[in-house]
N, C-alpha and C. Protein backbone atom coordinates (compact mmCIF):
# COMPACT_ATOMS: atom_id res chain seq x y z
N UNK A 1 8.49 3.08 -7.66
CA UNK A 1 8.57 4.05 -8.74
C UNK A 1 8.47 3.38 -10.09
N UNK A 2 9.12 2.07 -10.46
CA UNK A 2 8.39 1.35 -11.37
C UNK A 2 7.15 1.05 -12.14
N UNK A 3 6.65 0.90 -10.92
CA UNK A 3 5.11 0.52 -11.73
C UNK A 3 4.65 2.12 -11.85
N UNK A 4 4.53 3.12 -11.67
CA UNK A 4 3.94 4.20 -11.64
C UNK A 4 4.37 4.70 -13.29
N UNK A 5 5.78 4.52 -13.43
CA UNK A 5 6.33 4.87 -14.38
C UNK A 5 6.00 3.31 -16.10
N UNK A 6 5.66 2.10 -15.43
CA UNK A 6 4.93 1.66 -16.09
C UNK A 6 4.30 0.38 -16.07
N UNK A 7 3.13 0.83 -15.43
CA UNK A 7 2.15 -0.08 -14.75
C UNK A 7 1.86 -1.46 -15.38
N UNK A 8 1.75 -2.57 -15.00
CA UNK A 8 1.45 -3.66 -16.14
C UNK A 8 0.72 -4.71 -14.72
N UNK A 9 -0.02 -5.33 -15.61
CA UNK A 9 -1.47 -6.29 -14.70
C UNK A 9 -0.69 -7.49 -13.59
N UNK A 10 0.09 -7.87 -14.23
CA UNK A 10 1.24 -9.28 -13.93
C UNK A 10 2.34 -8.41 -12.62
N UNK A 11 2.53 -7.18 -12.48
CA UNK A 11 3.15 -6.40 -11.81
C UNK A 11 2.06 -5.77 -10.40
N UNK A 12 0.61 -5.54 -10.91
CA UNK A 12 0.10 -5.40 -9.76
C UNK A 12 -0.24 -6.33 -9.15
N UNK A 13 -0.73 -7.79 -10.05
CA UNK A 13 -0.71 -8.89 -9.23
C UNK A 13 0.13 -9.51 -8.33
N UNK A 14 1.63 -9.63 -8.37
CA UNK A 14 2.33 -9.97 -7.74
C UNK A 14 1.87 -8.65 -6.33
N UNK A 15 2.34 -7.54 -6.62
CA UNK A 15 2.03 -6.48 -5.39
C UNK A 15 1.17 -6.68 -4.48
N UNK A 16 -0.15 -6.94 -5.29
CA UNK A 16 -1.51 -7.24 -4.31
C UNK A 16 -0.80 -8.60 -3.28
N UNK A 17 -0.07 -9.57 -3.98
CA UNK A 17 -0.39 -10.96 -3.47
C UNK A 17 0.72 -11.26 -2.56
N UNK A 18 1.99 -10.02 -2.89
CA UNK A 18 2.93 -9.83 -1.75
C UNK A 18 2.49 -8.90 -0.83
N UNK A 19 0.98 -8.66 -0.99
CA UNK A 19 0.49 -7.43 0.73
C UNK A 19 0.16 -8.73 1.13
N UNK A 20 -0.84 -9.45 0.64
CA UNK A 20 -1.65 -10.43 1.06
C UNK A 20 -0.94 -11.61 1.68
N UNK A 21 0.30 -12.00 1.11
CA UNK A 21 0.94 -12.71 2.39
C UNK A 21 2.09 -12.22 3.05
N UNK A 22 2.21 -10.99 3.01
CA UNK A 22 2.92 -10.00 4.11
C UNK A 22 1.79 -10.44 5.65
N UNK A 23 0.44 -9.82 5.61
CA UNK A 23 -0.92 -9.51 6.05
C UNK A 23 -0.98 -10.67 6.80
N UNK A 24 -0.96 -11.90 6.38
CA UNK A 24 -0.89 -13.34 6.48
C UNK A 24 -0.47 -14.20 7.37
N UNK A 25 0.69 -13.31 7.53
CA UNK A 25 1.98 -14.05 8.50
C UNK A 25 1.58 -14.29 9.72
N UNK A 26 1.98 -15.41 10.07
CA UNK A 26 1.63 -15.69 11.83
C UNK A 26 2.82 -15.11 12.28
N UNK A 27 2.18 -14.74 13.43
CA UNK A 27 2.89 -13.99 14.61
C UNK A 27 2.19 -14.91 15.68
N UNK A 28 3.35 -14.36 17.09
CA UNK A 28 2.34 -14.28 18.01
C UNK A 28 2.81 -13.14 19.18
N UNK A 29 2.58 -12.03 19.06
CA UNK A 29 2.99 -10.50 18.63
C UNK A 29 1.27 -9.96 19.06
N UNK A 30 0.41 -9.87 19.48
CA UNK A 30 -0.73 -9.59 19.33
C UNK A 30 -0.64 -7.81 18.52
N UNK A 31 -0.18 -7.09 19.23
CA UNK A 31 -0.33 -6.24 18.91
C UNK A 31 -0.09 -6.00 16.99
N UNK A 32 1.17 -6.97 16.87
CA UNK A 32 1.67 -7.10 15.48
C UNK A 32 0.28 -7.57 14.96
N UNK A 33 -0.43 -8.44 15.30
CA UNK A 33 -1.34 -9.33 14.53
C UNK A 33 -2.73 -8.30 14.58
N UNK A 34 -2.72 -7.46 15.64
CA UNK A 34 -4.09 -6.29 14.72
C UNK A 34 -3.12 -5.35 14.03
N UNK A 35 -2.09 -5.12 13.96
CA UNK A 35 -1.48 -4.11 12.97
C UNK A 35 -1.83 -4.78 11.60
N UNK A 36 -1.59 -6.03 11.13
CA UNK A 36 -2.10 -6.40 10.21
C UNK A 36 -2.97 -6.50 9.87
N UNK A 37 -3.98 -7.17 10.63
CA UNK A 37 -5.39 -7.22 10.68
C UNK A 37 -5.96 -5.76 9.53
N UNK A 38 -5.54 -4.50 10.24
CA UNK A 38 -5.95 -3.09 10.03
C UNK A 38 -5.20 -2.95 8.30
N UNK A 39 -4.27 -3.58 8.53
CA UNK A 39 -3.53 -3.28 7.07
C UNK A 39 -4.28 -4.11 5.85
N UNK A 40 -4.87 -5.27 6.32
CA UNK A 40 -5.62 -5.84 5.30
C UNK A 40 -7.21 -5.52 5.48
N UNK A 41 -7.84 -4.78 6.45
CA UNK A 41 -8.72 -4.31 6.05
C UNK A 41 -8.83 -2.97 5.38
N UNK A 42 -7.95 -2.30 5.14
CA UNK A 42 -7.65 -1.35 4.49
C UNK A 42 -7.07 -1.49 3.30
N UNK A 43 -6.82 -2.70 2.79
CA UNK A 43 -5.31 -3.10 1.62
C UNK A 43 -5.83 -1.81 0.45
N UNK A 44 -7.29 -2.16 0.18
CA UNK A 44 -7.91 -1.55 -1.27
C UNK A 44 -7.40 -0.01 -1.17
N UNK A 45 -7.39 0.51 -0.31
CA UNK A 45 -7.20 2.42 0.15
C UNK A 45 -5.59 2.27 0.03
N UNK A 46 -5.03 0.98 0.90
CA UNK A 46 -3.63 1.24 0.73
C UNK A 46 -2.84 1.28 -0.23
N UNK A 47 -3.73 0.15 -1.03
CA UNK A 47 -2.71 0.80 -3.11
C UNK A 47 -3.90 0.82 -3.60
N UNK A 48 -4.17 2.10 -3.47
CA UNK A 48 -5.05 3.07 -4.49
C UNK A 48 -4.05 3.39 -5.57
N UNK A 49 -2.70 3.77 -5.19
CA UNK A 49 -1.50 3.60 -6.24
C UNK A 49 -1.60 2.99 -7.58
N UNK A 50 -2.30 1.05 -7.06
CA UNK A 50 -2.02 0.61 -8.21
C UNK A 50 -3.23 1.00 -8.98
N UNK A 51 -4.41 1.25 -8.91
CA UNK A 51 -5.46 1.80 -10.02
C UNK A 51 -4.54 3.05 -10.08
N UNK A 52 -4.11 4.13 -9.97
CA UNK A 52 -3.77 5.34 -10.08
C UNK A 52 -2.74 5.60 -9.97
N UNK A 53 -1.34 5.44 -10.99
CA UNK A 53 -0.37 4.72 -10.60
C UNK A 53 0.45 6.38 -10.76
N UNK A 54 -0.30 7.40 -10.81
CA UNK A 54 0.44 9.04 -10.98
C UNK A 54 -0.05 9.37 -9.71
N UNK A 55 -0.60 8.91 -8.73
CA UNK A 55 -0.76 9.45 -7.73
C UNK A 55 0.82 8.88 -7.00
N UNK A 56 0.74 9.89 -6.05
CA UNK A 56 2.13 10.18 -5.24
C UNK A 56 1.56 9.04 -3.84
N UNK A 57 2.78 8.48 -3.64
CA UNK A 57 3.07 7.77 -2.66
C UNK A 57 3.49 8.69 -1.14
N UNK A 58 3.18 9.47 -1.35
CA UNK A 58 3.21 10.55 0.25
C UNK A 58 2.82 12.05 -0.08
N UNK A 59 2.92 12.53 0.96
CA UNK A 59 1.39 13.74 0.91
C UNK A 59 2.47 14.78 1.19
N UNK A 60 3.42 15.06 0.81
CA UNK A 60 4.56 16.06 1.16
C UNK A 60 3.72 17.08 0.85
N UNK A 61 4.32 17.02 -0.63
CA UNK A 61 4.03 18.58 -1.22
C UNK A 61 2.08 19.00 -0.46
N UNK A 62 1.37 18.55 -0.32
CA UNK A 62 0.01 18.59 0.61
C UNK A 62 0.17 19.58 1.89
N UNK A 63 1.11 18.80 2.20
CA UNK A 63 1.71 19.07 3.88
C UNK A 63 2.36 20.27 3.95
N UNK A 64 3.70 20.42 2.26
CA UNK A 64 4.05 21.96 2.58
C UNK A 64 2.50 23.05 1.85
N UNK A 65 1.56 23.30 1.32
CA UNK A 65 0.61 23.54 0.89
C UNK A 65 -0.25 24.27 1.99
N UNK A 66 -0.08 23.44 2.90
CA UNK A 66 -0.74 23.49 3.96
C UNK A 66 -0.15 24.57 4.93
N UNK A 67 1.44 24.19 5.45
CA UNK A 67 2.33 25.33 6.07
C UNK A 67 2.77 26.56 5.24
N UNK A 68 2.38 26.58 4.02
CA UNK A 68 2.84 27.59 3.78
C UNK A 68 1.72 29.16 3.91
């Protein structure tokens, strides 16, 4: 909720570079190690956040939109 509320370059860098060695980590977990795999081929979609830092971090209100 920080950065959304006020985004700064030095703040998404750290973010990006704590997915990137989250992503990183040895395992030996296979299944763990394509879960990551998938998470870093996706990283750019996964913080779309940080270019767009008013977009919502979950699709609630979407979801009630939808059921109602």
């Amino acid at each position: 909720q920080t950065y959304s509320k006020h985004p700064h370059p030095t703040t998404r860098k750290r973010i990006e570079a704590d997915c990137d060695h989250f992503c990183n980590g040895q395992t030996e977990w296979i299944a763990l190690k394509k879960g990551l795999d998938k998470i870093k081929t996706y990283k750019d979609e996964l913080l779309i956040c940080l270019n767009y830092p008013a977009t919502p971090l979950h699709n609630n209100q979407s979801e009630r939109d939808i059921r109602e």
